[in-house]
Each structure stands twice: as C-alpha cells, then as structure tokens.
Protein backbone atom coordinates (compact mmCIF):
# COMPACT_ATOMS: atom_id res chain seq x y z
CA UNK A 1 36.97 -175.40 117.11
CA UNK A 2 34.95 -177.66 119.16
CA UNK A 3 33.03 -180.28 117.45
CA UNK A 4 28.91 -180.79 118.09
CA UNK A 5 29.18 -182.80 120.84
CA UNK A 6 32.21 -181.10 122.58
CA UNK A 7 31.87 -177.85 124.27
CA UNK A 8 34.47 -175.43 125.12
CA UNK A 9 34.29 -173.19 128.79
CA UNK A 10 33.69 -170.36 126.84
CA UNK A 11 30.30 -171.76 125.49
CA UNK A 12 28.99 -171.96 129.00
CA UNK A 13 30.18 -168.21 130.00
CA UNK A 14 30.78 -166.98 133.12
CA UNK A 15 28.06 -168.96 135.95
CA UNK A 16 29.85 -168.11 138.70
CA UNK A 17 27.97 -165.38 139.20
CA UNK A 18 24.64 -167.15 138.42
CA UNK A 19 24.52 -168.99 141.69
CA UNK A 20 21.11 -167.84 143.25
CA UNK A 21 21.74 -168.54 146.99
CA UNK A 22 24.76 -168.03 148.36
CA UNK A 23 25.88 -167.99 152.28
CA UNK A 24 25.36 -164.14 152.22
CA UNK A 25 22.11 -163.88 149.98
CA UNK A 26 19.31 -164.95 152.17
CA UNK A 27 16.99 -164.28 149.40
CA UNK A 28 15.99 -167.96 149.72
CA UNK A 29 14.07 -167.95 152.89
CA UNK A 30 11.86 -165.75 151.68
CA UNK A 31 11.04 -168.33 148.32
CA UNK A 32 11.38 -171.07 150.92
CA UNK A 33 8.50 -169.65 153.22
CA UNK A 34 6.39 -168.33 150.15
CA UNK A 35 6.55 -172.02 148.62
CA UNK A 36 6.04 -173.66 151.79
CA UNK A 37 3.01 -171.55 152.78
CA UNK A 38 1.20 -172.05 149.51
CA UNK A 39 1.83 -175.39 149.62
CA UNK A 40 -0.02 -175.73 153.16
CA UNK A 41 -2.66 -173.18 151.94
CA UNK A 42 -3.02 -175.63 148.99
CA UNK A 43 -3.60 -179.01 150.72
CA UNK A 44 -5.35 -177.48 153.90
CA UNK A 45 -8.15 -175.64 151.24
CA UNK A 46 -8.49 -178.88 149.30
CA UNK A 47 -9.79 -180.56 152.26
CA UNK A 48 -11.94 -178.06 153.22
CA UNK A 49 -13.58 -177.77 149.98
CA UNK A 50 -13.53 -181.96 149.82
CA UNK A 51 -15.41 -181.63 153.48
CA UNK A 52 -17.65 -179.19 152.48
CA UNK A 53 -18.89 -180.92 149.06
CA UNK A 54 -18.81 -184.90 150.30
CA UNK A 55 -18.18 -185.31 154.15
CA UNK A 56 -18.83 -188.78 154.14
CA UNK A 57 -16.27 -188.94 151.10
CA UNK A 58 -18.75 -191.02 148.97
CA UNK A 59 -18.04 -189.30 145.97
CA UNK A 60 -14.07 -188.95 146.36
CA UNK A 61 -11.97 -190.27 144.11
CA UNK A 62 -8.83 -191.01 146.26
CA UNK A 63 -7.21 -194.24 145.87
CA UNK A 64 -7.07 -194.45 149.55
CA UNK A 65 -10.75 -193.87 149.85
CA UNK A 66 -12.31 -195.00 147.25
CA UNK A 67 -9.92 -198.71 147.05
CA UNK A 68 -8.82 -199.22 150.71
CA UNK A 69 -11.61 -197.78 152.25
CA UNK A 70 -9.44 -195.31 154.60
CA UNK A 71 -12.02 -192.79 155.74
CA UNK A 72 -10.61 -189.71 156.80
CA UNK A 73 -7.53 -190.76 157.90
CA UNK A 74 -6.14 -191.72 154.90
CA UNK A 75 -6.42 -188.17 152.85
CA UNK A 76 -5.35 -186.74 156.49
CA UNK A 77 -2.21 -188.58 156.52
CA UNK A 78 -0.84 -188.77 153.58
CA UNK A 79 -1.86 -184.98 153.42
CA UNK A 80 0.96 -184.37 156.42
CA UNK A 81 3.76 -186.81 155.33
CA UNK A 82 3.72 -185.94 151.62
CA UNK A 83 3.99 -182.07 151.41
CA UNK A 84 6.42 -182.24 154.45
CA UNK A 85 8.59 -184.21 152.08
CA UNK A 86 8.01 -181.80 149.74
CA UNK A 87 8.86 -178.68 152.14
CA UNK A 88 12.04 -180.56 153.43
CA UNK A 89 13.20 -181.37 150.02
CA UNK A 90 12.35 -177.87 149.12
CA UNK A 91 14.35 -176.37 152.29
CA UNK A 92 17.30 -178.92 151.28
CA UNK A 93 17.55 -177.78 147.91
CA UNK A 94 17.31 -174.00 148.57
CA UNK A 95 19.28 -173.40 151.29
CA UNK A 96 22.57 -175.30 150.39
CA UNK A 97 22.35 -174.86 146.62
CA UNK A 98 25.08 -176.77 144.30
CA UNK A 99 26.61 -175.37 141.23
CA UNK A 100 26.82 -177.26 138.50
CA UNK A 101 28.28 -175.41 135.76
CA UNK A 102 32.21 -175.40 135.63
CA UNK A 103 33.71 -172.17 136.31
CA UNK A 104 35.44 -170.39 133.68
C-alpha cells in the first residue's frame, strides 16, 4: 500500500480519455472563438463606457493616465498588445493541449 505521499497509477484512474482536445475533436475552436470574442467585446465596451463617462480621462484611474500622463494612447495600446497576448496564449494552449497525467 502506498504511503501519503506516494501514489500508485491506479489512484489517478484512467485520463487518457480525459484529454479535452484532441487532433480529431475540434471542439476547441469553438471555446477558442467564444473566449476570444468576449474578450474583445470586453475591452472594446470598457472604452466606450470610459469615453462616454470622462473623454478627457480626468477622472480615470489608469496608471498610464493618471501617472505618465498618456492620453488616449496609452489605454489604446496597451488595450491591443495585452488581450492579444491573452488570445495567443489562449489559442496556444487550446489547440495543442498537453497531458499531464500518466497513463495507466
């Protein structure tokens, strides 16, 4: 019997079969495109709504606007580079999947 710290295979089951995405399951383009598009939605509405309630940004609370003094361009950039980091990670991590629980 294994002790607390050691585990046998046959504590972990059978996870073979527990791999989400696999070459022939395209299931995760769909989850891709539904995370990526509320992510845009997400950061395209907050500006909007920051546009509509301070358009000369003198109540925002951004770092980059309120300390550095940006403007616009600062919320606008990092805005792009950030959630496309985000979507490529995302698109990394979904579409070539690694399993990590040994196979029994």
């Amino acid at each position: 019997m294994p002790t607390s710290m050691q585990r046998s295979n046959s504590d972990y089951g059978n996870r073979s079969h527990d791999v989400k995405h696999t070459s022939n399951n395209q299931d995760w383009r769909r989850e891709f495109i539904t995370l990526a598009s509320l992510l845009i939605m997400t950061r395209v509405l907050d500006g909007l709504i920051t546009y509509a309630i301070t358009p000369d940004l003198s109540r925002e609370t951004n770092p980059l606007v309120s300390i550095f003094g940006f403007g616009w361009a600062g919320p606008i950039t990092m805005t792009a580079i950030l959630p496309g980091a985000v979507i490529w990670l995302n698109y990394q991590s979904l579409s070539s999947p690694c399993d990590n629980f040994p196979h029994t």
